[in-house]
C-alpha atoms as a PDB file:
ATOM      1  CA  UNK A   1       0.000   0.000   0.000  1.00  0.00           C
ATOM      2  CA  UNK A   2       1.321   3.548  -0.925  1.00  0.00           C
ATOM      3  CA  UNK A   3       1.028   6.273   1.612  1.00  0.00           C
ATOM      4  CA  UNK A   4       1.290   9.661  -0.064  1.00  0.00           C
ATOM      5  CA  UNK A   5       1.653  12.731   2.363  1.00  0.00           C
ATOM      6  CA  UNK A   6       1.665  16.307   2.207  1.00  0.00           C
ATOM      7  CA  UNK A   7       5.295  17.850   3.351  1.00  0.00           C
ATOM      8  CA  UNK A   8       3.044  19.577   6.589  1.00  0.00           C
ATOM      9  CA  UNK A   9       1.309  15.685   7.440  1.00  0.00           C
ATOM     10  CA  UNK A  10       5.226  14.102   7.140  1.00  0.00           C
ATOM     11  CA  UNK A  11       6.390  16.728   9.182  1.00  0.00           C
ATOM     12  CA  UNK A  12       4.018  16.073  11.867  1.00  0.00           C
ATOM     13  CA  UNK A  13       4.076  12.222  11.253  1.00  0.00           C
ATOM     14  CA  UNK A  14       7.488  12.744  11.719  1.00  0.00           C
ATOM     15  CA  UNK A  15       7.474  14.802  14.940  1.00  0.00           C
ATOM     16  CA  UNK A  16       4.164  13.972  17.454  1.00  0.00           C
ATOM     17  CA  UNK A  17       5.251  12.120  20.277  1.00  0.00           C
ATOM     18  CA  UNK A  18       3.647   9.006  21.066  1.00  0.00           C
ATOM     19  CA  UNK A  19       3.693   9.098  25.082  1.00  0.00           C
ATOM     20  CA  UNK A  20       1.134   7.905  26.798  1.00  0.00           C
ATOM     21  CA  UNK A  21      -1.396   7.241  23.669  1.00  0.00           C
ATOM     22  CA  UNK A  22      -3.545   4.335  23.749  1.00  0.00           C
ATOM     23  CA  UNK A  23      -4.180   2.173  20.433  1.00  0.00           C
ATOM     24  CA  UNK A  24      -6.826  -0.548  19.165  1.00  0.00           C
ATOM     25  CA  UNK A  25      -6.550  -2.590  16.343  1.00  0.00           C
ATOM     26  CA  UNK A  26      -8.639  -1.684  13.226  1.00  0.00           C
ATOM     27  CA  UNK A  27      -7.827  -3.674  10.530  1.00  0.00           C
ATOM     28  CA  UNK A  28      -5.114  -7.360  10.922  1.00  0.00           C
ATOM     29  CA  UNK A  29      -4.024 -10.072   7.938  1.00  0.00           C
ATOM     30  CA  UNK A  30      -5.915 -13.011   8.920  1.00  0.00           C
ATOM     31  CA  UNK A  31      -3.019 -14.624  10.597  1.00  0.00           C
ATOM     32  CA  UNK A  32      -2.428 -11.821  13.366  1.00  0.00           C
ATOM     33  CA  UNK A  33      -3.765 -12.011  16.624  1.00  0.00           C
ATOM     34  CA  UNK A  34      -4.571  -8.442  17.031  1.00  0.00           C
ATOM     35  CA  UNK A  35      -8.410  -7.357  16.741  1.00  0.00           C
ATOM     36  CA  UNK A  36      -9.990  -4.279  18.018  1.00  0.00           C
ATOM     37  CA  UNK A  37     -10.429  -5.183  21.315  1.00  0.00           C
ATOM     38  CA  UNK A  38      -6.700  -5.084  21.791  1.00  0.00           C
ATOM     39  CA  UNK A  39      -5.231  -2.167  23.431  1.00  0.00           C
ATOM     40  CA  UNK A  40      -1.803  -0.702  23.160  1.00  0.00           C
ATOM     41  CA  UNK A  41      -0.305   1.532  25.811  1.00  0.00           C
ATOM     42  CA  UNK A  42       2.989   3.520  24.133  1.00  0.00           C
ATOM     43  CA  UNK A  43       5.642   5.338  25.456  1.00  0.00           C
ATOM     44  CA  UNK A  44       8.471   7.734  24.053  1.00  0.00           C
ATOM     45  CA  UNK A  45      11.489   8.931  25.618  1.00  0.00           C
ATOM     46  CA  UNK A  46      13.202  10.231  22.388  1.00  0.00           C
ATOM     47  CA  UNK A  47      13.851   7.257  19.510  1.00  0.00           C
ATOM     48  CA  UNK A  48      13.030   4.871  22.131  1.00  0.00           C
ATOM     49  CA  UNK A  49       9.704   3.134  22.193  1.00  0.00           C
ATOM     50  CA  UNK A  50       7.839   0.453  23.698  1.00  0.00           C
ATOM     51  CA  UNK A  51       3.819  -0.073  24.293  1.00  0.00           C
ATOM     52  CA  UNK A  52       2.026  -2.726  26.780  1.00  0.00           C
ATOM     53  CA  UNK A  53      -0.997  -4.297  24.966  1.00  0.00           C
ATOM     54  CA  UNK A  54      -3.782  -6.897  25.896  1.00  0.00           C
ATOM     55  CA  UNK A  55      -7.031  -7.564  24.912  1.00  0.00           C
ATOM     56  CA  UNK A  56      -9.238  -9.888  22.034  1.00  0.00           C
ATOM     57  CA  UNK A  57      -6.743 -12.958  21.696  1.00  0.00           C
ATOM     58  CA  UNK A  58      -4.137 -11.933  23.138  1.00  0.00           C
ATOM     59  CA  UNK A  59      -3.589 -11.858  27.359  1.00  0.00           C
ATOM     60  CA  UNK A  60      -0.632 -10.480  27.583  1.00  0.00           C
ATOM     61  CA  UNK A  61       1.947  -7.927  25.336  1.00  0.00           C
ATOM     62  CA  UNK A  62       5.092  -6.160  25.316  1.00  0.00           C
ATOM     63  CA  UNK A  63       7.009  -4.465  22.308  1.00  0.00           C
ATOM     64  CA  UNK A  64      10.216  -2.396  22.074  1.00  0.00           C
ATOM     65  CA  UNK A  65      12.012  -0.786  19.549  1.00  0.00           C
ATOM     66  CA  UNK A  66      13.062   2.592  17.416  1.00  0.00           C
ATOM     67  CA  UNK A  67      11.580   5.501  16.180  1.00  0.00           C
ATOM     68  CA  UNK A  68      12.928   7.345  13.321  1.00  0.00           C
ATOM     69  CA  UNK A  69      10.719  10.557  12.341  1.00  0.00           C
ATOM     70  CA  UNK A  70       8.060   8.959  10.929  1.00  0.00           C
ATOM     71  CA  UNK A  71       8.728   5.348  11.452  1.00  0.00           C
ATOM     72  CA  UNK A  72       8.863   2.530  14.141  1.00  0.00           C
ATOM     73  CA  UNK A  73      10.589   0.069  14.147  1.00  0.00           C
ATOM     74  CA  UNK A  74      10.085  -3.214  16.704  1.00  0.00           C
ATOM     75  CA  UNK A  75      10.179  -6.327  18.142  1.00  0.00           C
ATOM     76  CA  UNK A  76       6.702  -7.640  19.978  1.00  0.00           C
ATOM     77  CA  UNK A  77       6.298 -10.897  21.908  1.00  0.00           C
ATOM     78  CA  UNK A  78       2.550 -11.928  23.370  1.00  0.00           C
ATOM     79  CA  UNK A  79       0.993 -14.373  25.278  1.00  0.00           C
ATOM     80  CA  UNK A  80      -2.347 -15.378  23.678  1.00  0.00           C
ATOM     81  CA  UNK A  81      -5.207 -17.094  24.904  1.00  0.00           C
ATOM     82  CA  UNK A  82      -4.502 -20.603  24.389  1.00  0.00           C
ATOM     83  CA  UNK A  83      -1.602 -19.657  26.150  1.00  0.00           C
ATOM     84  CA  UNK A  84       0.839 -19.945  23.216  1.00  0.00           C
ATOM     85  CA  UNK A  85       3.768 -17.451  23.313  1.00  0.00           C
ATOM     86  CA  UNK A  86       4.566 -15.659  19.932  1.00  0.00           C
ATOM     87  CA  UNK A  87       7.361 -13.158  18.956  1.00  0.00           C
ATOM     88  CA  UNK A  88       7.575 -11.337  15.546  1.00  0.00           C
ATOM     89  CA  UNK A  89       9.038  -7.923  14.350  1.00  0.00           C
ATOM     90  CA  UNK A  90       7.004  -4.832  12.888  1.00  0.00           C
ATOM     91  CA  UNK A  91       7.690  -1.633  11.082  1.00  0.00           C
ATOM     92  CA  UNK A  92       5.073   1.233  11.009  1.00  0.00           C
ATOM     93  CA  UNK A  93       4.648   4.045   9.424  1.00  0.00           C
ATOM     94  CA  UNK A  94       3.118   6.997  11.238  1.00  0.00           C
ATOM     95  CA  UNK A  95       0.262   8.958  10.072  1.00  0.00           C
ATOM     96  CA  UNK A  96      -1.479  11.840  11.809  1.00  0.00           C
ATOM     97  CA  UNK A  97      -5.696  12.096  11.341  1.00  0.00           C
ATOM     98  CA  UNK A  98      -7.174  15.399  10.683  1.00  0.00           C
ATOM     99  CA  UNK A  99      -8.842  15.248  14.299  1.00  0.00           C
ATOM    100  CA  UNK A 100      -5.104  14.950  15.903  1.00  0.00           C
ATOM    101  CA  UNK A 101      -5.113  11.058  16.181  1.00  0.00           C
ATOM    102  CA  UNK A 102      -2.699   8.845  15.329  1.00  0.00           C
ATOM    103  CA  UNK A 103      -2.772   6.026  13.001  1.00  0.00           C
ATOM    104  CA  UNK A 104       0.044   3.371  12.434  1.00  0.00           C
ATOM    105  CA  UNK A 105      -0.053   1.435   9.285  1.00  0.00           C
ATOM    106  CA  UNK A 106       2.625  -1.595   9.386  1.00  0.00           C
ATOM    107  CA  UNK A 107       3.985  -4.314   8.274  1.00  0.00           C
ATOM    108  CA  UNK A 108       4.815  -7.449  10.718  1.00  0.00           C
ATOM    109  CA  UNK A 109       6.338 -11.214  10.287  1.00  0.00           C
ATOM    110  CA  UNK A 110       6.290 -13.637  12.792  1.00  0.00           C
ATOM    111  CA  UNK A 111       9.613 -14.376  14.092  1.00  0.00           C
ATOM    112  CA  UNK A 112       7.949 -17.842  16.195  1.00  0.00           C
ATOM    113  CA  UNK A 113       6.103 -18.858  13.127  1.00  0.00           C
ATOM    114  CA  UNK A 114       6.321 -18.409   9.228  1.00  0.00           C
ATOM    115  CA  UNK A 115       3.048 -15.660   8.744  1.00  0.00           C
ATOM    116  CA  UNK A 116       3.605 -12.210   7.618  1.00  0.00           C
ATOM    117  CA  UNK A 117       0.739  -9.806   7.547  1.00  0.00           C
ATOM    118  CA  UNK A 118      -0.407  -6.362   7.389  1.00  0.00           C
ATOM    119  CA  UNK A 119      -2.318  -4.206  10.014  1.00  0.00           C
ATOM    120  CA  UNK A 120      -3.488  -0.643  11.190  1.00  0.00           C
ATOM    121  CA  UNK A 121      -3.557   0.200  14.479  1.00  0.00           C
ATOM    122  CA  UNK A 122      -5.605   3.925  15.323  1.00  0.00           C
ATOM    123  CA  UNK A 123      -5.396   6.062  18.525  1.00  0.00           C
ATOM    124  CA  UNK A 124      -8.484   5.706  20.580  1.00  0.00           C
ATOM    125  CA  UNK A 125     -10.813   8.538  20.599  1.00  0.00           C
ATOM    126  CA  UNK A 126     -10.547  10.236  24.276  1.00  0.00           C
ATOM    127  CA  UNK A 127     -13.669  11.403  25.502  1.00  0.00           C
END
């Protein structure tokens, strides 16, 4: 899938901080485990990030990794609900909503299993 951005939407893409914003899934390749009642906690402290998640199939998650402007770049591991560990690695690609949100758009692979998929993940609306 081709993103095309304005300069002013890569600039922000490239600049919003993440900290503290709390993701569900919208849209997963058939062999992911995340759905939309999965949650993802992030956190920033400069190109470092990492996000708790849980929720839908999966009980328990953890991911860390990079940021670089508008890109992450990370390594997730779960427990699911048939109590199956997985691991994999995931790049996204940041994109800012017109109402402020953020939306991550990426590309995983299983490193525990041979699937690779495709997924967006969306900032929850805060009331």
């Amino acid at each position: 899938m081709v993103r095309i951005m304005n300069v002013e939407a890569k600039a922000q893409a490239a600049t919003i901080s993440l900290e503290g914003r709390v993701f569900s899934g919208v849209e997963n390749s058939a062999t992911g485990e995340v759905g939309q009642s999965t949650t993802f906690t992030y956190h920033q402290d400069g190109e470092v990030i990492w996000a708790e998640y849980a929720g839908g199939a999966v009980v328990r998650g953890y991911l860390v990794g990079t940021r670089q402007a508008g890109k992450l770049n990370f390594r997730y591991a779960h427990l699911a609900t048939n109590m199956e560990t997985s691991t994999g690695v995931c790049e996204s690609v940041i994109e800012v909503l017109d109402d402020g949100r953020v939306r991550f758009h990426e590309s995983w692979a299983w490193e525990s299993r041979p699937e690779t998929g495709n997924s967006i993940v969306e900032e929850l609306k805060q009331p």
